[in-house]
Protein backbone atom coordinates (compact mmCIF):
# COMPACT_ATOMS: atom_id res chain seq x y z
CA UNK A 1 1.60 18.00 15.08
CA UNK A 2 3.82 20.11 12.40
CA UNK A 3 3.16 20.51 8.59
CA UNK A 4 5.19 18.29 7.21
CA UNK A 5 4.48 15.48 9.87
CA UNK A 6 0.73 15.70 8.51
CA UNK A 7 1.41 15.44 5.11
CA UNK A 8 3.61 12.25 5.80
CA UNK A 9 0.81 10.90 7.71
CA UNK A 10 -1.93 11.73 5.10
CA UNK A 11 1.17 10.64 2.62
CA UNK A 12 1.04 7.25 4.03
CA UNK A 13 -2.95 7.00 3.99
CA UNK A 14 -3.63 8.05 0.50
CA UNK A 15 -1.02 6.08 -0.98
CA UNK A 16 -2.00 2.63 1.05
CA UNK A 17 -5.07 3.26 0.21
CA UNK A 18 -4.52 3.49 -3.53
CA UNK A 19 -2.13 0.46 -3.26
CA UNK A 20 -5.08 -1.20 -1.35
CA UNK A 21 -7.64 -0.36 -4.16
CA UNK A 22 -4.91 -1.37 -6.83
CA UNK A 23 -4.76 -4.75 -5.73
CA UNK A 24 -7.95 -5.50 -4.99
CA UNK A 25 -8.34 -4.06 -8.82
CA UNK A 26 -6.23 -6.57 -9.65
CA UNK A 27 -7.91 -9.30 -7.96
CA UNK A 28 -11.56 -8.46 -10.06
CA UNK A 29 -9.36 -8.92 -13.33
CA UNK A 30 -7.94 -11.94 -12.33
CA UNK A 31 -11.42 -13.25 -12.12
CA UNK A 32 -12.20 -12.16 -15.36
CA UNK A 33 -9.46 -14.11 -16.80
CA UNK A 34 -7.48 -10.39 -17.65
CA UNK A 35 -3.84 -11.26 -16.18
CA UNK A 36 -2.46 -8.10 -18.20
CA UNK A 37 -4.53 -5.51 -16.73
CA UNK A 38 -4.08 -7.57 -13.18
CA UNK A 39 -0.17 -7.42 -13.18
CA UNK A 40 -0.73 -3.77 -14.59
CA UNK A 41 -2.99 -2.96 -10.90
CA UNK A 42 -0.39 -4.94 -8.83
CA UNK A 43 2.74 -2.67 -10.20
CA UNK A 44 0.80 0.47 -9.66
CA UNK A 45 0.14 -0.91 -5.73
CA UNK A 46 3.64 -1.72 -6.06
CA UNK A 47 4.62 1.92 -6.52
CA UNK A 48 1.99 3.11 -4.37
CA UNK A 49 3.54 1.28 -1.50
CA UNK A 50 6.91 2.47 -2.54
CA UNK A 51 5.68 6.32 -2.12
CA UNK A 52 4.17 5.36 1.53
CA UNK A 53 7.31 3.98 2.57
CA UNK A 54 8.89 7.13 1.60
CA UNK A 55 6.63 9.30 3.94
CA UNK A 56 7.58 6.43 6.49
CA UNK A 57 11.21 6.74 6.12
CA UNK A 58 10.68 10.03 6.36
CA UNK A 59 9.02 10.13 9.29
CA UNK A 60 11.29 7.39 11.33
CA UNK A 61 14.52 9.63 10.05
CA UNK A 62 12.86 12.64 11.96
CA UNK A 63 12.22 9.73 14.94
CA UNK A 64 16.18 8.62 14.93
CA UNK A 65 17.34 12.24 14.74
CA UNK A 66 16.00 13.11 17.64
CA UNK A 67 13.02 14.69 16.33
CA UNK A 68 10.18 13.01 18.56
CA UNK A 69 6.71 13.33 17.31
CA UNK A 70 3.58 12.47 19.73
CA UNK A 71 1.85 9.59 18.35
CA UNK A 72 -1.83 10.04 17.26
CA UNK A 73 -4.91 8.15 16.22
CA UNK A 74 -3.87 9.87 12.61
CA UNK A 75 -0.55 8.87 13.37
CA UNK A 76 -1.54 4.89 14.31
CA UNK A 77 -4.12 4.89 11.35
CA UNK A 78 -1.56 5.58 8.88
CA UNK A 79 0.38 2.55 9.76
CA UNK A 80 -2.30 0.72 10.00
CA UNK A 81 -3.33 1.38 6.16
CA UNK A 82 0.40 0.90 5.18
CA UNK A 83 0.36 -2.48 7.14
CA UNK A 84 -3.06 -3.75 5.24
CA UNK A 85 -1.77 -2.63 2.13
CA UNK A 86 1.13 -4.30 2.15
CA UNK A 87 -0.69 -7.73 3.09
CA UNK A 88 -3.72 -7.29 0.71
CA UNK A 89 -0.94 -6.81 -1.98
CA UNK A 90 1.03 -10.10 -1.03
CA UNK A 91 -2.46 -11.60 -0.69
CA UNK A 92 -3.43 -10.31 -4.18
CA UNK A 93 -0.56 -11.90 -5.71
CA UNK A 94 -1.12 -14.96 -4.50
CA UNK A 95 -4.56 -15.01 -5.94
CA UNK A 96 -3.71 -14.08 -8.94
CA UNK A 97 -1.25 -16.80 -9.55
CA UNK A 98 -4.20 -18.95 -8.02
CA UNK A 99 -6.47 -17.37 -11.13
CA UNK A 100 -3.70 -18.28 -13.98
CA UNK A 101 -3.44 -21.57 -12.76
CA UNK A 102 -7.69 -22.10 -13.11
CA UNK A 103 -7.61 -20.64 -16.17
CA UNK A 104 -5.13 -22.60 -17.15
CA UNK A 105 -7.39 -25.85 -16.90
């Protein structure tokens, strides 16, 4: 696997993982009735998500170019962190709203 390849993979890893940790961020202030600081955590997961899907994109250009890469565990991992991310942060959302509408009570 080339250079830049890696650091798209590890690209994709770090930043689902932030976006991941973000949410879940978001989730503990939600419980503690601090809907500021949880919509603050969800738009940083937001933009972590945004800078994964840049490594993807950059990696499925390279793909529809012509520029084949052999798939790895690192490879499958990464997508596999983007995927999770991306659900935990829909999921997070949803609890929050679920939070707001306790508190509200």
């Amino acid at each position: 696997m080339d250079e830049a390849n890696l650091e798209s993979i590890m690209g994709l890893i770090v930043n689902a993982g932030n976006a991941k940790s973000d949410a879940m961020e978001a989730i503990q202030a939600a419980k503690e009735g601090n809907f500021d600081e949880a919509a603050e955590k969800i738009k940083s997961a937001e933009a972590s998500l945004v800078e994964a899907h840049h490594a993807q994109t950059g990696l499925l250009t390279k793909e529809a170019q012509g520029d084949h890469m052999t798939v790895t565990l690192l490879t499958v991992h990464s997508q596999d962190h983007l995927m999770t991310a991306i659900a935990f942060t829909d999921i997070a959302k949803e609890l929050i709203d679920l939070h707001k509408k306790i508190d509200e009570k």
